[in-house]
C-alpha atoms as a PDB file:
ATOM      1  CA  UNK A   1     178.330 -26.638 -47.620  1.00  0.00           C
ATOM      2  CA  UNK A   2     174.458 -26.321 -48.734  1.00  0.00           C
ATOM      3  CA  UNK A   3     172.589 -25.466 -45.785  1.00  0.00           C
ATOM      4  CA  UNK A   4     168.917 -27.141 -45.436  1.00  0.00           C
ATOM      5  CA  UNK A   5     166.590 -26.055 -42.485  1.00  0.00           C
ATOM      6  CA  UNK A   6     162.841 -27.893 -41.662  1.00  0.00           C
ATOM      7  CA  UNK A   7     160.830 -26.104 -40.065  1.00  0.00           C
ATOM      8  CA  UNK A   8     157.887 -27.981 -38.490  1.00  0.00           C
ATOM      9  CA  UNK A   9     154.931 -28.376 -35.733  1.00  0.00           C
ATOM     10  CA  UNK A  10     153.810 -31.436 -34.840  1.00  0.00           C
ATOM     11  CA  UNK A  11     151.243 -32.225 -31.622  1.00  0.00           C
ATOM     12  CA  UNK A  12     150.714 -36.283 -31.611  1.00  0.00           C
ATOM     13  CA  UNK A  13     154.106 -36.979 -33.428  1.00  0.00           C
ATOM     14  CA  UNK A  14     152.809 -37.943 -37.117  1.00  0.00           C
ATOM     15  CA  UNK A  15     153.910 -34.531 -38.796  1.00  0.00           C
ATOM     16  CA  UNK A  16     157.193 -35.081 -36.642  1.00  0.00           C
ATOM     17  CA  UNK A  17     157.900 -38.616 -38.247  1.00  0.00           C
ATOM     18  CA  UNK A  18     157.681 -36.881 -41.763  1.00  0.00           C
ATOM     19  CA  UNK A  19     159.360 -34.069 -41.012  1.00  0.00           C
ATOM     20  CA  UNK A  20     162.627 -36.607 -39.899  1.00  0.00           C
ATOM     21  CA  UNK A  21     161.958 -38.616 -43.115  1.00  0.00           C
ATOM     22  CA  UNK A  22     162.374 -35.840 -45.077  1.00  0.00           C
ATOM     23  CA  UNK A  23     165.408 -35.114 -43.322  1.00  0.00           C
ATOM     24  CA  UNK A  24     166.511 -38.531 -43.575  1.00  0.00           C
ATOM     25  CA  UNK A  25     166.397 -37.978 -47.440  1.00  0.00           C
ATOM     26  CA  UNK A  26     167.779 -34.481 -47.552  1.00  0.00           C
ATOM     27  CA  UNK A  27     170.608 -35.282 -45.613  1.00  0.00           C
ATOM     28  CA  UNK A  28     171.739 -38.383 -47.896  1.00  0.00           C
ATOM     29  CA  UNK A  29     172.664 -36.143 -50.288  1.00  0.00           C
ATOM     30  CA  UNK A  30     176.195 -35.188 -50.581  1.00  0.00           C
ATOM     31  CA  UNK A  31     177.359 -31.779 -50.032  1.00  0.00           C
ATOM     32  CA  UNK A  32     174.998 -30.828 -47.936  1.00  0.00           C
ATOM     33  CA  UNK A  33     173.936 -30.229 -44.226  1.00  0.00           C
ATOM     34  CA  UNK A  34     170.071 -30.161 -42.579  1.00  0.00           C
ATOM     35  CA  UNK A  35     169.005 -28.636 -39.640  1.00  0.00           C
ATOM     36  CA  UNK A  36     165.531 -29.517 -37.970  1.00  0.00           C
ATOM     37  CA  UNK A  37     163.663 -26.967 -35.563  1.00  0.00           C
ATOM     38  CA  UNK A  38     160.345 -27.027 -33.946  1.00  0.00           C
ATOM     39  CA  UNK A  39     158.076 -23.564 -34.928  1.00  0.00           C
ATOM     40  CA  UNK A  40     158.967 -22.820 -31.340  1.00  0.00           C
ATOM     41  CA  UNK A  41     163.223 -23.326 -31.797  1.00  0.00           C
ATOM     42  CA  UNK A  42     162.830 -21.738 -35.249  1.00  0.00           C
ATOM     43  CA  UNK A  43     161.078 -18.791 -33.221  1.00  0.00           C
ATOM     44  CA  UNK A  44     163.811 -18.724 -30.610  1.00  0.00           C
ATOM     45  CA  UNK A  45     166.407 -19.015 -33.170  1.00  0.00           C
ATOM     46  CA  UNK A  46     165.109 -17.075 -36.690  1.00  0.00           C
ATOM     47  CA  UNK A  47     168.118 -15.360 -37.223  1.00  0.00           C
ATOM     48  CA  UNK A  48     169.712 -18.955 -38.156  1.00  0.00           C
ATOM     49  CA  UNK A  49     167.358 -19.371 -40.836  1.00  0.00           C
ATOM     50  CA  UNK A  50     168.986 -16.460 -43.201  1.00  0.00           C
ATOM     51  CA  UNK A  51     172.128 -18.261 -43.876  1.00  0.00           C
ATOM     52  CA  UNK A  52     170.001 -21.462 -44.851  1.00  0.00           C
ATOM     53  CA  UNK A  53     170.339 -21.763 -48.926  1.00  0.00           C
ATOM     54  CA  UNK A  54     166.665 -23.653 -48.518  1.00  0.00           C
ATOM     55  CA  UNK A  55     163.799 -23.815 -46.215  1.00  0.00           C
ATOM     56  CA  UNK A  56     161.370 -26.635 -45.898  1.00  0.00           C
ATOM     57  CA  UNK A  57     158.085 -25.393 -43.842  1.00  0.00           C
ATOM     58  CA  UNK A  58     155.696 -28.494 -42.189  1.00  0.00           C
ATOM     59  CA  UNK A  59     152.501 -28.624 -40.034  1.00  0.00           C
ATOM     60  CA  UNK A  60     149.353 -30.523 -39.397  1.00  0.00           C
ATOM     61  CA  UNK A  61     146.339 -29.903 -41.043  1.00  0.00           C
ATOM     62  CA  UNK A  62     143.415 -28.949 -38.262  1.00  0.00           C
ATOM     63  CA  UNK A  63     139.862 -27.760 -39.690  1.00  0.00           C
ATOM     64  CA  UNK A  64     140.963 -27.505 -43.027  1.00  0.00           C
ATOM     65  CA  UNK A  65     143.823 -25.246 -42.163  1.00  0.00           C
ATOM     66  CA  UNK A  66     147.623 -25.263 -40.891  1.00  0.00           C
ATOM     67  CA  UNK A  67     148.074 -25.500 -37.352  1.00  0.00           C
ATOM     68  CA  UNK A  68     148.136 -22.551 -35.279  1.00  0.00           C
ATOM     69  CA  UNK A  69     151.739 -22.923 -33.935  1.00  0.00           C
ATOM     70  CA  UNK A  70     152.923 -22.916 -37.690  1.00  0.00           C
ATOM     71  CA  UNK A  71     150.841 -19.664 -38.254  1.00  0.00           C
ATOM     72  CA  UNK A  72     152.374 -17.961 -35.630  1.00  0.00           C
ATOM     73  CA  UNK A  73     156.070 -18.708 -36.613  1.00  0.00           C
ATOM     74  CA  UNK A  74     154.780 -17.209 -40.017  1.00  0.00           C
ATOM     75  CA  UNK A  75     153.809 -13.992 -38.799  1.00  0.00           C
ATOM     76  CA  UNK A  76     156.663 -14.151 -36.350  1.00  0.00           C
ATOM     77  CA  UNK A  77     159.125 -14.689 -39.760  1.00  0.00           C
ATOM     78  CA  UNK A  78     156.867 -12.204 -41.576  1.00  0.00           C
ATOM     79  CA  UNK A  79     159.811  -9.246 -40.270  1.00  0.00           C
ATOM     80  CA  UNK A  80     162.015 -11.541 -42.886  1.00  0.00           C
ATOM     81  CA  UNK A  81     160.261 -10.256 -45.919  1.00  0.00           C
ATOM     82  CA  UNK A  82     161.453  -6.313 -44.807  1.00  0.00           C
ATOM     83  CA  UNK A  83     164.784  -7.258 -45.400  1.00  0.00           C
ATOM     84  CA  UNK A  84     164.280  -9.974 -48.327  1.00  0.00           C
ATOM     85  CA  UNK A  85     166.628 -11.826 -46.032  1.00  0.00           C
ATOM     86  CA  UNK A  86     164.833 -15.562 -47.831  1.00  0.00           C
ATOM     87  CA  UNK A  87     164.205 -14.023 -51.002  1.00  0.00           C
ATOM     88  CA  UNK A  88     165.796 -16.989 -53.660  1.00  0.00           C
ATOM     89  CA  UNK A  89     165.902 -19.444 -51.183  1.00  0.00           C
ATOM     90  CA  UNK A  90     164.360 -22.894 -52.241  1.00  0.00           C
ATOM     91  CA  UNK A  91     161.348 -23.580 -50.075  1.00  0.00           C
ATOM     92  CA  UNK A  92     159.339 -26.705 -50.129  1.00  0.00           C
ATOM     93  CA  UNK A  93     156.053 -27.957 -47.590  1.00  0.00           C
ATOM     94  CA  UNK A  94     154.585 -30.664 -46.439  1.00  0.00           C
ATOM     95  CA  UNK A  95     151.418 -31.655 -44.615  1.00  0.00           C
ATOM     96  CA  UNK A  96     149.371 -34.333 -42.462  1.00  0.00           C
ATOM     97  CA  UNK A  97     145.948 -34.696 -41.402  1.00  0.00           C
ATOM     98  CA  UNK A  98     143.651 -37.470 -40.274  1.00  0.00           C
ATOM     99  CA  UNK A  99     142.290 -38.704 -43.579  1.00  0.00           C
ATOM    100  CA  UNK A 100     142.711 -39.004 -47.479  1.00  0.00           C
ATOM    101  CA  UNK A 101     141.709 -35.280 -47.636  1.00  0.00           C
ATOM    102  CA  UNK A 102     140.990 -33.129 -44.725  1.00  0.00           C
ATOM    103  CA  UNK A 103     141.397 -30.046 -47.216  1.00  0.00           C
ATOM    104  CA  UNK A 104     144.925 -30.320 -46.575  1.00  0.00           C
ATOM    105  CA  UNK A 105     145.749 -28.933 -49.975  1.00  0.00           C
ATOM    106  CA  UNK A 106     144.743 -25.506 -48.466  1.00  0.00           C
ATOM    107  CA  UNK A 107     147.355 -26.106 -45.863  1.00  0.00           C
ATOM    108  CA  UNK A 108     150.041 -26.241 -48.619  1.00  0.00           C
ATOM    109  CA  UNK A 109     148.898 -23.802 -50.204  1.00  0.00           C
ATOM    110  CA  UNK A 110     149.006 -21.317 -47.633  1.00  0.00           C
ATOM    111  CA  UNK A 111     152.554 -22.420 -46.942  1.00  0.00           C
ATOM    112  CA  UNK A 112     153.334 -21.764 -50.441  1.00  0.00           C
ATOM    113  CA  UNK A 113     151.773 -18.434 -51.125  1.00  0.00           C
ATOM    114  CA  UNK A 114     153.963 -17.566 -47.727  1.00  0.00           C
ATOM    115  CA  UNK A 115     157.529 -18.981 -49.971  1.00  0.00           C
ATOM    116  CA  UNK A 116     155.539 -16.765 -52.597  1.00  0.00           C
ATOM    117  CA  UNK A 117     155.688 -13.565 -50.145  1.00  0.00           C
ATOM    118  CA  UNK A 118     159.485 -14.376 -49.149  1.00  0.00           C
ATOM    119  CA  UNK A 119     160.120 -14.278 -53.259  1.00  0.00           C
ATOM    120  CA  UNK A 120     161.575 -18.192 -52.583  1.00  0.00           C
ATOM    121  CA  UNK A 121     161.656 -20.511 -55.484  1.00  0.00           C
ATOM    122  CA  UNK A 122     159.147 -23.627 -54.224  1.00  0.00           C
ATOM    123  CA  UNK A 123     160.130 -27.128 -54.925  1.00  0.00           C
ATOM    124  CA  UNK A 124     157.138 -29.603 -56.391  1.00  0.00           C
ATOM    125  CA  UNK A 125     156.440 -33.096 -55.143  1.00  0.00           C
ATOM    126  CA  UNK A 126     157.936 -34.424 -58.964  1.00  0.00           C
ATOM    127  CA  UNK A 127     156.159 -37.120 -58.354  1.00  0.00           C
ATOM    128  CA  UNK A 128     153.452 -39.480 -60.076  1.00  0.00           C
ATOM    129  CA  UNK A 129     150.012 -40.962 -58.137  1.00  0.00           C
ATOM    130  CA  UNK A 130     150.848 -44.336 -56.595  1.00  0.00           C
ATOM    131  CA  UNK A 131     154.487 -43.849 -58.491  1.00  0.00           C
ATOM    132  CA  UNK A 132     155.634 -47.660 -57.084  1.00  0.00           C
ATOM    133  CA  UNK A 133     152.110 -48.847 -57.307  1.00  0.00           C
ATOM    134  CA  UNK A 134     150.704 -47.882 -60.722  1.00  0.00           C
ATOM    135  CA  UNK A 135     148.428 -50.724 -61.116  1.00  0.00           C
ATOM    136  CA  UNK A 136     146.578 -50.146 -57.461  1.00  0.00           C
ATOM    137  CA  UNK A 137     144.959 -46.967 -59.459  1.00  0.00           C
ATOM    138  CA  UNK A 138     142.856 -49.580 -61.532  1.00  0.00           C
ATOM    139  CA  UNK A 139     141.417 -50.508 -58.109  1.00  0.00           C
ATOM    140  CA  UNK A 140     138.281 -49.438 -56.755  1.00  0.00           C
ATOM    141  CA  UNK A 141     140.049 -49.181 -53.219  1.00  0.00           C
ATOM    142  CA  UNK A 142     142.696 -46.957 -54.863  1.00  0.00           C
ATOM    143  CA  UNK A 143     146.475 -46.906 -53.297  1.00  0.00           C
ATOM    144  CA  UNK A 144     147.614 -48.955 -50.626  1.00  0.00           C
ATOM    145  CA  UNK A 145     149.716 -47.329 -47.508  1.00  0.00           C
ATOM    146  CA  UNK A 146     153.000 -49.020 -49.125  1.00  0.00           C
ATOM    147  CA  UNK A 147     151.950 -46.637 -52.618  1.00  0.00           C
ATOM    148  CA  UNK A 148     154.685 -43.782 -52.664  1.00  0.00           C
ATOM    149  CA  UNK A 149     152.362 -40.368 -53.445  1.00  0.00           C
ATOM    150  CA  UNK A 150     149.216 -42.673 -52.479  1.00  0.00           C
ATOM    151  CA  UNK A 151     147.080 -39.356 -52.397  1.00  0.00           C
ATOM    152  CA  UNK A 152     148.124 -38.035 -55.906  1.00  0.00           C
ATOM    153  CA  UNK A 153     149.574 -34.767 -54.602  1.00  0.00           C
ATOM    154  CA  UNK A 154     151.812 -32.648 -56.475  1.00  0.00           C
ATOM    155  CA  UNK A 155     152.330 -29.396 -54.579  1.00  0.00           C
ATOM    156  CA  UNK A 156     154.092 -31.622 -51.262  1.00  0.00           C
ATOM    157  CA  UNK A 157     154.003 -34.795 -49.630  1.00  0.00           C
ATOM    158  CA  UNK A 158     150.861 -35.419 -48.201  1.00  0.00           C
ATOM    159  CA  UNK A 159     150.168 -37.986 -45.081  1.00  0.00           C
ATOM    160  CA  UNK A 160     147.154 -39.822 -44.092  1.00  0.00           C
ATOM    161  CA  UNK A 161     147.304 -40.875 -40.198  1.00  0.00           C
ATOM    162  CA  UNK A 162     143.390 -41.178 -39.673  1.00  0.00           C
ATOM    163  CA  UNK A 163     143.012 -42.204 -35.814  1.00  0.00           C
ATOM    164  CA  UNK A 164     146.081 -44.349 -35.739  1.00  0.00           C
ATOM    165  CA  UNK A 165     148.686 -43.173 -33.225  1.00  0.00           C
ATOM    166  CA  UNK A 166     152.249 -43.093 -34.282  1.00  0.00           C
ATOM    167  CA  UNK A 167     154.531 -44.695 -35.028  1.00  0.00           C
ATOM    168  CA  UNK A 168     151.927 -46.961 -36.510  1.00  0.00           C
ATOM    169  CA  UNK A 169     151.017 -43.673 -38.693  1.00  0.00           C
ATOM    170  CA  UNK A 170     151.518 -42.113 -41.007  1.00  0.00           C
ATOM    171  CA  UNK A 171     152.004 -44.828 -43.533  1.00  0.00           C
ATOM    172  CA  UNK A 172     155.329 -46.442 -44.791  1.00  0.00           C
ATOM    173  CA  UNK A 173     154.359 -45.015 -48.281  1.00  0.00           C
ATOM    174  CA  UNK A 174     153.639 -41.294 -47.122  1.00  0.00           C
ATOM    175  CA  UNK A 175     157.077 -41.480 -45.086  1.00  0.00           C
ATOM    176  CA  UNK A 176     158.938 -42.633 -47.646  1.00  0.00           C
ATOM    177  CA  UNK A 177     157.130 -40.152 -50.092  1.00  0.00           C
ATOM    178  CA  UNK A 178     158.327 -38.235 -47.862  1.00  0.00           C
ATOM    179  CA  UNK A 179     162.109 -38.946 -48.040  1.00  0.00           C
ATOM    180  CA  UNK A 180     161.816 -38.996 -51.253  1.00  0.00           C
ATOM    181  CA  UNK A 181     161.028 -34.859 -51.303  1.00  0.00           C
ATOM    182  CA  UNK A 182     163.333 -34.275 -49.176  1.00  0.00           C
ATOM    183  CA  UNK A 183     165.814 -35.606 -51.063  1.00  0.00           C
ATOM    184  CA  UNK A 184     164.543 -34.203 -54.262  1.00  0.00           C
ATOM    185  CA  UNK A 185     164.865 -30.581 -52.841  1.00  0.00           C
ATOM    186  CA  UNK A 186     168.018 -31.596 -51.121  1.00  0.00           C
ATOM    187  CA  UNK A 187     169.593 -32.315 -54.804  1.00  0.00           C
ATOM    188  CA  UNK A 188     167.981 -28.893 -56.154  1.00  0.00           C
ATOM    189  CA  UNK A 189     169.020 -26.737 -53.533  1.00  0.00           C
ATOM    190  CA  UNK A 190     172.642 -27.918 -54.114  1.00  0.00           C
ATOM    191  CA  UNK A 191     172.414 -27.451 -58.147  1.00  0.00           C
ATOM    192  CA  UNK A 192     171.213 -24.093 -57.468  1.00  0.00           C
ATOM    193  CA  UNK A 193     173.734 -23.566 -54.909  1.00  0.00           C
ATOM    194  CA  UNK A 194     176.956 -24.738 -56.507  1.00  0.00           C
ATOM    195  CA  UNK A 195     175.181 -24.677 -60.625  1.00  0.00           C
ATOM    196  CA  UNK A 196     174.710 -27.140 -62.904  1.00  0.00           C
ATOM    197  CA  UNK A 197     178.054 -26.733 -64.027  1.00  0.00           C
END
């Protein structure tokens, strides 16, 4: 069985409802099993993590940054790279903040330069801007919340939850962007598993 693992922080419950849709979609794939921890159960229990054949890291993005919790599981996992006990393990992130931006690029980029460190292989969004919605990218107000990739990210699914408490946010469209990833690395990490044979 293809073993799947999310780790993810969440404070007000909008980076938890992607991290489950991106379960949701990683687990409808056949063949293989997911696992979702908390930073603070993925602390607790790190030593799980090694037999995981992929790793999908998640956070908030506060100030422009990821979230402190998320950090410190990262320097907590940093005694991983001694060993290269995730080294060719398929990694993948994801992000939210509240608004379009909210620099939360830098956010997934710091979680992939970290897959980068671990020598994992990261997965891409594979996805086009406003993929279900082409046409709402002729609009001045751009992509609607139903628009799958609504924020024309390609490194990781990006939410936008603005000051809208769950589970109002994030968006239909960024969760089931969201799915959509998961299932996407869900499908890769089994081909690389098992080969394309």
């Amino acid at each position: 069985m293809t073993k799947i693992a999310i780790v993810y922080h969440s404070t007000y419950g909008h980076t938890k409802q992607q991290a489950e849709a991106i379960f949701r979609g990683a687990k409808s794939v056949s063949g293989v099993s997911v696992q979702l921890y908390t930073t603070d159960e993925a602390t607790a229990r790190l030593d799980e993590l090694d037999s995981c054949d992929g790793i999908i890291f998640g956070c908030p993005t506060y100030m422009g940054s990821m979230s402190a919790s998320m950090k410190q599981f990262l320097e907590v996992a940093s005694k991983k790279w001694f060993s290269h006990a995730w080294k060719d393990k398929i990694a993948g992130a994801f992000t939210n903040s509240s608004s379009f931006s909210g620099d939360k690029l830098n956010t997934l980029l710091g979680l992939v330069i970290n897959a980068m460190q671990h020598g994992m292989i990261y997965v891409s969004l594979g996805m086009f801007p406003a993929q279900n919605k082409e046409e709402e990218l002729k609009s001045i107000m751009g992509p609607g919340p139903d628009a799958l990739n609504r924020v024309g990210s390609f490194t990781g699914p990006m939410a936008s939850s603005f000051q809208v408490a769950p589970p109002e946010a994030p968006a239909k469209g960024d969760l089931e962007t969201a799915e959509a990833y998961g299932r996407r690395i869900s499908e890769i990490t089994f081909q690389f598993v098992r080969g394309r044979g």
